[in-house]
Protein backbone atom coordinates (compact mmCIF):
# COMPACT_ATOMS: atom_id res chain seq x y z
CA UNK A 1 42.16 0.13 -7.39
CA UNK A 2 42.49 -0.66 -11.21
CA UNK A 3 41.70 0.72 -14.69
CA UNK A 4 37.88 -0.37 -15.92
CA UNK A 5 39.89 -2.00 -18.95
CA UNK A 6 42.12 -3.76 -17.13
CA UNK A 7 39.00 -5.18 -14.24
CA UNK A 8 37.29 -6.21 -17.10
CA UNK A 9 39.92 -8.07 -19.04
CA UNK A 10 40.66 -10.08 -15.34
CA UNK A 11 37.24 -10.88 -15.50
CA UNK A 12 36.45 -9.16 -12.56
CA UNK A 13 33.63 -7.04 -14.45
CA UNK A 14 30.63 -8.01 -16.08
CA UNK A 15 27.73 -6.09 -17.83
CA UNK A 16 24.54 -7.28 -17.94
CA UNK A 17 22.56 -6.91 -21.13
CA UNK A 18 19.40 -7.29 -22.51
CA UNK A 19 19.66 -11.04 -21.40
CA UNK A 20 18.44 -9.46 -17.76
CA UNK A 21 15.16 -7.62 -19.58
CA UNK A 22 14.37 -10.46 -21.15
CA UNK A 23 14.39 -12.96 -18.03
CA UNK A 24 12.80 -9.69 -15.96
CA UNK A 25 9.98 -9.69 -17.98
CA UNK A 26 9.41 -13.33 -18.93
CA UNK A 27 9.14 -13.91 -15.36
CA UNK A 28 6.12 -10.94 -14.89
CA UNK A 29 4.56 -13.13 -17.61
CA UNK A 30 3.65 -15.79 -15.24
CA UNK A 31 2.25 -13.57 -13.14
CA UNK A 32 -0.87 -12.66 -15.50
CA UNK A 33 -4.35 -14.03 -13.48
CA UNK A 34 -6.26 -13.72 -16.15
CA UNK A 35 -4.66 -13.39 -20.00
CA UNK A 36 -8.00 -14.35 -21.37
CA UNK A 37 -9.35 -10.91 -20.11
CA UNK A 38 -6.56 -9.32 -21.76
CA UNK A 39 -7.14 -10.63 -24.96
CA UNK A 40 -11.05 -9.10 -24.78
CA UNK A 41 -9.66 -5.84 -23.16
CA UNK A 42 -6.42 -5.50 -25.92
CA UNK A 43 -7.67 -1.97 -27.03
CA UNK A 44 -8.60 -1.00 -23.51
CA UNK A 45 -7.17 2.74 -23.58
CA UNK A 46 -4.59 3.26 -20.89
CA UNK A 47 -2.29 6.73 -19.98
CA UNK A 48 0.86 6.46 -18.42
CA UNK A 49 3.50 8.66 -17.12
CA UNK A 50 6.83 7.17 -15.62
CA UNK A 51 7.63 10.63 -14.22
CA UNK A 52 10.91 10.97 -14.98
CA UNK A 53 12.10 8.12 -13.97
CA UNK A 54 13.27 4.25 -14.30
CA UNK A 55 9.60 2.94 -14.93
CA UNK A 56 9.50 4.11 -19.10
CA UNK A 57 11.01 0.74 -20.76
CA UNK A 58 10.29 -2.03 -17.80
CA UNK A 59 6.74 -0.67 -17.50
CA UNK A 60 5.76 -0.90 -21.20
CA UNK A 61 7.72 -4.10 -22.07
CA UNK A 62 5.94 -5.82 -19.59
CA UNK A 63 2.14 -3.95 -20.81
CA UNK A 64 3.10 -5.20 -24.37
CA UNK A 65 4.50 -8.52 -23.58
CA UNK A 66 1.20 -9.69 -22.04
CA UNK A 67 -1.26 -8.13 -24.81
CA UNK A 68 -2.06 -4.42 -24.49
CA UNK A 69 -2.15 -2.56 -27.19
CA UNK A 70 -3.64 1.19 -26.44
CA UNK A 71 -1.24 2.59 -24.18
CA UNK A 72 -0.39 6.53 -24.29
CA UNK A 73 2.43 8.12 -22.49
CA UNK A 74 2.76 11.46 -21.06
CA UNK A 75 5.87 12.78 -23.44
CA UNK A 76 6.40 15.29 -21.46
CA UNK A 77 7.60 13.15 -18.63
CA UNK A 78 8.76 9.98 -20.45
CA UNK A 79 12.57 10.92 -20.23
CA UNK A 80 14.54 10.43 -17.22
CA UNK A 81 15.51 13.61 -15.52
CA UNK A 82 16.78 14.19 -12.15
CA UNK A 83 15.32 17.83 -11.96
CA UNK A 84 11.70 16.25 -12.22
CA UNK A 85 10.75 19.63 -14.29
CA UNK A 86 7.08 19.11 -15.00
CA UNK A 87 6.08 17.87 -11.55
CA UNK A 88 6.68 19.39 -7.50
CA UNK A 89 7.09 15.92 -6.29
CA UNK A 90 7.39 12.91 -8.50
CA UNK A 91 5.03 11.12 -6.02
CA UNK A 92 2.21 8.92 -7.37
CA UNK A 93 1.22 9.18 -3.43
CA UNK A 94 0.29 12.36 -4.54
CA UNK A 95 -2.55 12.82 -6.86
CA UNK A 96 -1.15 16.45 -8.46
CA UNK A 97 1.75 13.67 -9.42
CA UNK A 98 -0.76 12.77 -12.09
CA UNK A 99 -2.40 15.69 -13.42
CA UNK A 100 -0.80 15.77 -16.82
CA UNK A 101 -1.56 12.17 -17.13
CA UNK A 102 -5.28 12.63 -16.41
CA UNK A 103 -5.05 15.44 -18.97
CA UNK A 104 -4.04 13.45 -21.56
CA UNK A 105 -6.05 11.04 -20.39
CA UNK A 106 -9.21 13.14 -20.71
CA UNK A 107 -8.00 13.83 -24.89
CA UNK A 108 -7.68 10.27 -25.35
CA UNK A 109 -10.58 8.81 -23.54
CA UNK A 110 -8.71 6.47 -21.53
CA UNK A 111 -10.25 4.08 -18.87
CA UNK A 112 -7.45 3.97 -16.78
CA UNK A 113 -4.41 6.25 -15.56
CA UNK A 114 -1.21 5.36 -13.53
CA UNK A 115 2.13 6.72 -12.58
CA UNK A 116 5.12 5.11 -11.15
CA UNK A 117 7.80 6.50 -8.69
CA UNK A 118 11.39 7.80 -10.20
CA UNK A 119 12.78 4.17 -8.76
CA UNK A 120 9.66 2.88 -10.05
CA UNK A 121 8.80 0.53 -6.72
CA UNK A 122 5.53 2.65 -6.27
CA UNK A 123 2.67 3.11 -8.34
CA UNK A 124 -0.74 5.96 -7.92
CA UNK A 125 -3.68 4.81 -10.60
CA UNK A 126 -6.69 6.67 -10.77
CA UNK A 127 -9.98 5.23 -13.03
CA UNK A 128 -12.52 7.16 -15.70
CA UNK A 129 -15.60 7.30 -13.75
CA UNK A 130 -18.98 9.63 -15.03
CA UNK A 131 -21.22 11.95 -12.85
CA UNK A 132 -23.58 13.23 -13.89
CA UNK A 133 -22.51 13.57 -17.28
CA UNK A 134 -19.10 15.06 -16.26
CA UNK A 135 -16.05 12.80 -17.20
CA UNK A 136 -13.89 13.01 -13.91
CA UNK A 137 -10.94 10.16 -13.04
CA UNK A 138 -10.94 8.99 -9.55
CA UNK A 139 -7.77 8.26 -7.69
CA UNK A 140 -7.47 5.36 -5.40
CA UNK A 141 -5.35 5.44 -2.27
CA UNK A 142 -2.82 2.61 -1.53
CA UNK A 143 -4.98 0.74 0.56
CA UNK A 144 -7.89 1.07 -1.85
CA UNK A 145 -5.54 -0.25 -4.55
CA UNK A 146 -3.78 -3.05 -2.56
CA UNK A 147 -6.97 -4.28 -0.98
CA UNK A 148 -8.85 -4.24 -4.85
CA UNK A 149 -5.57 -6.89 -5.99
CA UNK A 150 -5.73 -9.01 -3.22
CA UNK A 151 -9.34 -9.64 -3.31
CA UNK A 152 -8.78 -9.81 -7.14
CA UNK A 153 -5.77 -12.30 -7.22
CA UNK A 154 -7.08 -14.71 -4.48
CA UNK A 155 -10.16 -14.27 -6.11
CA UNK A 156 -9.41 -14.89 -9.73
CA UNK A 157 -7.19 -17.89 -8.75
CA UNK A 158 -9.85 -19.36 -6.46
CA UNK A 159 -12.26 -19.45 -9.62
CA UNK A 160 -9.27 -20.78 -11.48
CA UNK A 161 -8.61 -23.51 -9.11
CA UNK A 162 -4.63 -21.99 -9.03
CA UNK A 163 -5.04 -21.32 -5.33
CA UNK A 164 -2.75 -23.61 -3.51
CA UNK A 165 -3.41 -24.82 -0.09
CA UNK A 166 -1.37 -23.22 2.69
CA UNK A 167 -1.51 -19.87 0.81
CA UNK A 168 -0.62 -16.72 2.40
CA UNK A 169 -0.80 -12.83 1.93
CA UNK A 170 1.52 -10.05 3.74
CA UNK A 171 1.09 -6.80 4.55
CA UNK A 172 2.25 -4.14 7.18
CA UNK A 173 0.37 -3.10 10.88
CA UNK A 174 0.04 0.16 9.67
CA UNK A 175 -2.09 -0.85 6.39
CA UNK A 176 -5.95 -1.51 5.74
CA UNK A 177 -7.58 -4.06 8.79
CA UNK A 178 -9.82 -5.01 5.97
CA UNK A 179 -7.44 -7.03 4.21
CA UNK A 180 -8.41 -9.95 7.10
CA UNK A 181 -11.75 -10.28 6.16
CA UNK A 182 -10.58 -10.89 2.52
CA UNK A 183 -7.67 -13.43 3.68
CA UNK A 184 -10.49 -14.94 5.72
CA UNK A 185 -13.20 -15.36 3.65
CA UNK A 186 -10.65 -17.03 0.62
CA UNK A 187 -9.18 -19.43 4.09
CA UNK A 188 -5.64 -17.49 3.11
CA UNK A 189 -3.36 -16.86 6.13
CA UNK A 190 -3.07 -12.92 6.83
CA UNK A 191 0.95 -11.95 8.00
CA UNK A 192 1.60 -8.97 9.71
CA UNK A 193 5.10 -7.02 9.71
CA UNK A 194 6.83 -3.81 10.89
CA UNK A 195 6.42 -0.92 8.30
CA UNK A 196 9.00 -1.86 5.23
CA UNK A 197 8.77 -3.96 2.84
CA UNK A 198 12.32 -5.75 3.15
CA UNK A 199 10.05 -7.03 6.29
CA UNK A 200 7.32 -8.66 3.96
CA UNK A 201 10.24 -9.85 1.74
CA UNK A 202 11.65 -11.72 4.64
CA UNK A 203 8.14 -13.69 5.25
CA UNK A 204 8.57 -14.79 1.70
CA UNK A 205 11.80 -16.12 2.44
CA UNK A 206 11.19 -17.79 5.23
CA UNK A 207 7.65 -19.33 4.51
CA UNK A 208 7.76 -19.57 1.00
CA UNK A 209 11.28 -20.46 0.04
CA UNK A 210 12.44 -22.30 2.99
CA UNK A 211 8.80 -23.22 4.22
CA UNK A 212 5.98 -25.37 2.48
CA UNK A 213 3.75 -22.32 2.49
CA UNK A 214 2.61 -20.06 -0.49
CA UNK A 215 2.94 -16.02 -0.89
CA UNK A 216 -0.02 -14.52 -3.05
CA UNK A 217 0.29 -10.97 -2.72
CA UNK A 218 2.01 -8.43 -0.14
CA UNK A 219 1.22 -4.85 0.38
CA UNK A 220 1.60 -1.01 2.39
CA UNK A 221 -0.36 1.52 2.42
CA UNK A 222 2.63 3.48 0.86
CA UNK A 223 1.46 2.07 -2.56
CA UNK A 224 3.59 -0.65 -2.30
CA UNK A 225 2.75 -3.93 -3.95
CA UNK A 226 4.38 -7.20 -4.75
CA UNK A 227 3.40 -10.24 -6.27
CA UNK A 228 5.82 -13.49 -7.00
CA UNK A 229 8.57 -14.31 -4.92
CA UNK A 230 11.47 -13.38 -7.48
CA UNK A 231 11.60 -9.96 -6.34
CA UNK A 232 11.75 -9.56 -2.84
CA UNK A 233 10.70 -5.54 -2.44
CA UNK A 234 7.32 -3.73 -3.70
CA UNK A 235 7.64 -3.31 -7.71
CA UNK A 236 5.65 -1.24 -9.88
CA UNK A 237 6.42 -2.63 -12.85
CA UNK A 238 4.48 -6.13 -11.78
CA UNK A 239 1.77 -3.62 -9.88
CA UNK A 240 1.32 -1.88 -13.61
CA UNK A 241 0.77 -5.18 -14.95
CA UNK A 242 -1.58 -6.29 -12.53
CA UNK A 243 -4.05 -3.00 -11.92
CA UNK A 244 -4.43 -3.29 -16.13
CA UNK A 245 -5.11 -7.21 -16.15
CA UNK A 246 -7.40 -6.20 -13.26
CA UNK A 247 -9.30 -3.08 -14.47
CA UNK A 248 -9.31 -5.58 -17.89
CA UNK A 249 -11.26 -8.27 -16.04
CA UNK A 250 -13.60 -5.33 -14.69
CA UNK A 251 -14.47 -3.89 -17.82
CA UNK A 252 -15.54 -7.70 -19.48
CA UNK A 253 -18.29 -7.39 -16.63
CA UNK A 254 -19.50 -4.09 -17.35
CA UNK A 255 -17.42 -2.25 -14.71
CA UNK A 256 -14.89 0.28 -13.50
CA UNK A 257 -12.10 -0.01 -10.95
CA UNK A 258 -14.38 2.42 -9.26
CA UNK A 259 -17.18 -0.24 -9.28
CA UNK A 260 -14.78 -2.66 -7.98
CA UNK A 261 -14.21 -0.57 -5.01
CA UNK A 262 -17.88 -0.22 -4.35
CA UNK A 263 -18.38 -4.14 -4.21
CA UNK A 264 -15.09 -4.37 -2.38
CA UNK A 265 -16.90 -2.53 0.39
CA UNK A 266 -20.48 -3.58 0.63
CA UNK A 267 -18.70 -7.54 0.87
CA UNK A 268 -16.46 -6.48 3.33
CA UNK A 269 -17.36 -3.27 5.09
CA UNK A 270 -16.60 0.27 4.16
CA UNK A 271 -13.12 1.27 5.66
CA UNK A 272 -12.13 5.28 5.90
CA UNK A 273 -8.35 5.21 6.35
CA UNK A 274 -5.94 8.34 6.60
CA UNK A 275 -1.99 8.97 7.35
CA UNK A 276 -1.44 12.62 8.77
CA UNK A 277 2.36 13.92 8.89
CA UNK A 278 3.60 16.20 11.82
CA UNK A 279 7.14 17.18 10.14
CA UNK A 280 8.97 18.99 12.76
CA UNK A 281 12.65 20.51 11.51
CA UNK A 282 16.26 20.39 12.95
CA UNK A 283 17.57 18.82 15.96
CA UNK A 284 14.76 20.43 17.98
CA UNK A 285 11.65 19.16 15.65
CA UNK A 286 13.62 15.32 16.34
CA UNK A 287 13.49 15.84 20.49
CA UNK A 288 10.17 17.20 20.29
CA UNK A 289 9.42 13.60 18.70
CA UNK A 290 11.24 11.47 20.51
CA UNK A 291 9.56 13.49 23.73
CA UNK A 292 6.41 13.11 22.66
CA UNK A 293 6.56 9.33 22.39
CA UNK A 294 8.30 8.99 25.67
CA UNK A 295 4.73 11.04 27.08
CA UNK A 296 2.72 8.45 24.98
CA UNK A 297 4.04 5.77 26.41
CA UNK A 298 4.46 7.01 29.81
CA UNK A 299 0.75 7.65 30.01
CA UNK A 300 -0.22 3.91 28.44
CA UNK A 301 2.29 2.40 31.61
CA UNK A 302 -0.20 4.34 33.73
CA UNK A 303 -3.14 3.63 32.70
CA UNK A 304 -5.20 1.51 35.09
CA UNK A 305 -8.29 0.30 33.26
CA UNK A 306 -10.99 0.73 30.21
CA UNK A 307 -12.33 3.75 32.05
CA UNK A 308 -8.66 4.99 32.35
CA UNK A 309 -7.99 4.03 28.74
CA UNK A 310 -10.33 7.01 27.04
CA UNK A 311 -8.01 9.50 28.48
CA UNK A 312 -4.89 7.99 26.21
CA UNK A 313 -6.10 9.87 22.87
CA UNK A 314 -8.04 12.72 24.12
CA UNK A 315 -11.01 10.44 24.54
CA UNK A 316 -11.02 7.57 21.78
CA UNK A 317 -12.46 4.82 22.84
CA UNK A 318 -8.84 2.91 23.53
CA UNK A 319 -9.58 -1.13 24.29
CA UNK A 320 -6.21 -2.18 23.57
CA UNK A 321 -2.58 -1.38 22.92
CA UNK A 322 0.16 -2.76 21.25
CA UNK A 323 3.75 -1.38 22.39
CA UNK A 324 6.12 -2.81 19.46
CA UNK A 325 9.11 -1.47 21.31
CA UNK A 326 8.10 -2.95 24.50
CA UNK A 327 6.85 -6.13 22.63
CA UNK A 328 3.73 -5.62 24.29
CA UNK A 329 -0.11 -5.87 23.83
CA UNK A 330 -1.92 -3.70 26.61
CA UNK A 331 -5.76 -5.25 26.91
CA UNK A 332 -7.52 -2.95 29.18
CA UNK A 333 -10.88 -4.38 31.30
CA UNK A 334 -12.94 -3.43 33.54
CA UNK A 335 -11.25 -4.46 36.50
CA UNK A 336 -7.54 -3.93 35.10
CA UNK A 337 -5.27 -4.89 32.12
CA UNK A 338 -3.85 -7.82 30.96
CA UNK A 339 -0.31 -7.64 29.13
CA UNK A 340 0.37 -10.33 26.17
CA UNK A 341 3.33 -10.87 24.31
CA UNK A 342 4.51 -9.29 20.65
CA UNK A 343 6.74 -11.26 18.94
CA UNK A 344 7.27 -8.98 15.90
CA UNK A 345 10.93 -7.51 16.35
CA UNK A 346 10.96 -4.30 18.29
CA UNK A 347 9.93 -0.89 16.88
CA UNK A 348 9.17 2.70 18.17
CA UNK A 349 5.47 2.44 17.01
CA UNK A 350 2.11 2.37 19.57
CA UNK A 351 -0.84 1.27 17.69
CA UNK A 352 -3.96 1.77 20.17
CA UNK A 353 -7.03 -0.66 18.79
CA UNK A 354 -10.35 1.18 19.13
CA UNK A 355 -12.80 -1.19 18.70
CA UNK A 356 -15.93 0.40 16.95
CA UNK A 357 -18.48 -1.13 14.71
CA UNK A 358 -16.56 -4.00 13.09
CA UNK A 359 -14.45 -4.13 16.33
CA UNK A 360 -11.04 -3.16 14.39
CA UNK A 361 -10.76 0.59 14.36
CA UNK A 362 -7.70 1.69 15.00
CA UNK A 363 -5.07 4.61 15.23
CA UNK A 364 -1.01 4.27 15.34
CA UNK A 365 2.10 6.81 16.59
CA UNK A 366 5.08 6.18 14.51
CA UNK A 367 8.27 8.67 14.04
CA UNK A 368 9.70 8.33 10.45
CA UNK A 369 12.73 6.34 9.71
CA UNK A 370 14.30 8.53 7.62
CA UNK A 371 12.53 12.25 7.84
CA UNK A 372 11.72 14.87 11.07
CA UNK A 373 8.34 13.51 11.12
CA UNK A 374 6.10 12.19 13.59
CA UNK A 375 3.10 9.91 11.53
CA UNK A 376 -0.46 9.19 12.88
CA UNK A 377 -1.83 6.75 11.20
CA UNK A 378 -5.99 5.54 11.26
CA UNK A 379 -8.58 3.64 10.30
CA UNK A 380 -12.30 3.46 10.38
CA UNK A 381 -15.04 0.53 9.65
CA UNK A 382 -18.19 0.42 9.45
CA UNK A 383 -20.96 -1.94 6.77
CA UNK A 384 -22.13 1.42 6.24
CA UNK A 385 -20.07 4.55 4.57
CA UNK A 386 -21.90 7.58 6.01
CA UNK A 387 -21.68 5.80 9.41
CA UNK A 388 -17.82 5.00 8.85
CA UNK A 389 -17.34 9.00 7.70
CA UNK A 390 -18.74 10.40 10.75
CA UNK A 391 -17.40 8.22 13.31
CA UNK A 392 -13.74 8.87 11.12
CA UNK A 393 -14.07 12.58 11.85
CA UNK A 394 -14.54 12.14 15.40
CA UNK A 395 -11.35 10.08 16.13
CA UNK A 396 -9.32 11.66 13.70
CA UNK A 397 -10.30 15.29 15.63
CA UNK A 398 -9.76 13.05 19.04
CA UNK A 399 -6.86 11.41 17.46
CA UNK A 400 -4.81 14.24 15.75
CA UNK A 401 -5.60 17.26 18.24
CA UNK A 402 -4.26 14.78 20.85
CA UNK A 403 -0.94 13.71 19.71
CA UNK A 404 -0.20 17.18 18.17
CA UNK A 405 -0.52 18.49 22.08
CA UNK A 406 2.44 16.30 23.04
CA UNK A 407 4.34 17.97 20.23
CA UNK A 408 3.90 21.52 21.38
């Protein structure tokens, strides 16, 4: 122990200054796809709200640095403040996270609306869209949003002839399954990791900085994004950067982010994709968990067959399981099942593949790391969206009314 004085006069302290901003933000400079789209889209009206927290000054250096010139922020929440007054939860996961901001964005007209998180590593955005003569701002989940700046980045590079060979893309087995068609169809390698992004930032280490391979673009359904390979978790301030140079490049074609969306899906299939939370309190709510995947996983050891199979999730049509803390893959046929090796590291997580119209629905059993809380995560996929709707409701009431029976 020693006086701050004395530390610093050893040398043993040093503060950084603004020489950190500046290197920060000259590095998200690179990462601009397309600055000739920002220099059309300049005026481009954009609202943003930091909520409270760290996003204010990285978020708008970076938004003026590259060319934008419009951008309006929600006073009311530009300050930091620990309290988070004006807001429940200061969760752009959360779409009443950015009601004030669509507010203001409604006064000023703006095209496009996003929030970041109080550590500002997560980002909601929602676009201006028009019905039938009603101005109404539609938010986009965080696969919706990940999915739109893959295809976007691999796409925009591809066109740009920036797309290295040996390229590859990360994201987590709990996010969109659609994200393999894109990787596919641009010939970019698709990674899968555990949930966390200090998972994805560990494939860029190993295949990007020791390897000969090259990251484009990682991603969670969480709304967590990444691009580069200088930062090495999901970071809203390059995610800001990107969904403006993005909804830029939309807007010099005639269209919304909401457009983009649209196209997204008719190329790739329409995908309906939902995360329920159980939360069950105390020590009790934690054994009831922990129970109820011991059941799960009990029944999956059982099971015999495909006919067997339907009977894991209330009837879903189960083809396959993966096990993560087991490190196994469970492929059920007609005459039995055939196990197959996991080589991710080992998890409490059961993701049960479903097959269905694109052959990659899919639901997942996860307890939180960090709250009383059992997830359920699933998706549905279909090249049609009333199609992929219906058959959605059906597993999730399979699904859901299911797992929540093991919790009782």
């Amino acid at each position: 122990m020693m006086d701050i004085e004395e530390a610093k006069a050893k040398g043993l302290v040093t503060s950084f200054g603004p020489e950190i901003d500046e290197a920060f933000t000259n590095m998200l400079t690179k990462l601009v796809v397309d600055q000739e789209a920002i220099n059309k889209q300049a005026d481009m009206s954009i609202v943003y709200t930091p909520l409270h927290g760290s996003g204010n000054k990285p978020v708008r250096r970076i938004l003026e640095a590259v060319g934008f010139k419009n951008i309006h922020i929600v006073k009311e929440q530009e300050l930091p403040d620990g309290s988070f007054p004006t807001v429940t939860l200061p969760n752009p996961e959360n779409p009443e996270a950015l009601s004030m901001a669509i507010e203001l964005a409604k006064k000023t007209d703006a095209s496009l609306v996003f929030g970041t998180d109080p550590d500002s590593d997560r980002i909601g955005a929602a676009a201006k869209v028009v019905e039938n003569g009603e101005v109404k701002y539609k938010c986009f989940s965080g696969n919706q949003m990940g999915l739109m700046l893959l295809d976007y980045i691999l796409d925009a590079k591809k066109n740009l002839g920036t797309l290295p060979d040996k390229s590859f893309a990360v994201t987590t087995i709990v996010s969109s399954k659609l994200v393999k068609s894109i990787c596919d169809y641009y010939g970019v390698e698709l990674q899968e990791t555990l949930t966390g992004f200090k998972f994805i930032g560990e494939r860029i280490k190993l295949d990007d900085e020791f390897g000969d391979k090259h990251f484009q673009f990682g991603f969670e359904e969480s709304y967590g994004y990444l691009s580069g390979v200088d930062v090495r978790d999901k970071d809203a301030v390059v995610a800001a950067m990107l969904i403006c140079n993005m909804a830029a490049a939309s807007f010099e074609k005639g269209e919304t982010l909401a457009d983009r969306l649209d196209h997204l899906y008719e190329k790739y299939g329409y995908g309906v994709e939902q995360t329920i939370s159980c939360t069950l309190e105390g020590k009790e709510g934690i054994e009831k968990i922990g129970a109820c995947m011991v059941e799960l996983r009990k029944e999956l050891t059982e099971c015999k067959n495909l006919a067997e199979a339907k009977n894991l999730l209330g009837g879903a049509s189960v083809v396959a399981v993966r096990d993560y803390k087991e490190s196994k893959r469970y492929v059920f046929t007609d005459s039995g099942v055939e196990v197959e090796e996991i080589t991710l590291p080992k998890s409490n997580v059961l993701l049960y593949e479903l097959g269905g119209n694109k052959g990659i629905d899919w639901a997942c059993a996860r307890p939180s790391g960090t709250e009383p809380k059992l997830k359920i995560y699933m998706g549905v996929y279909d090249a049609d969206e009333a199609a992929a709707k219906a058959s959605f409701e059906t597993i999730k009431g399979q699904v859901e009314g299911y797992v929540k029976s093991k919790l009782a």
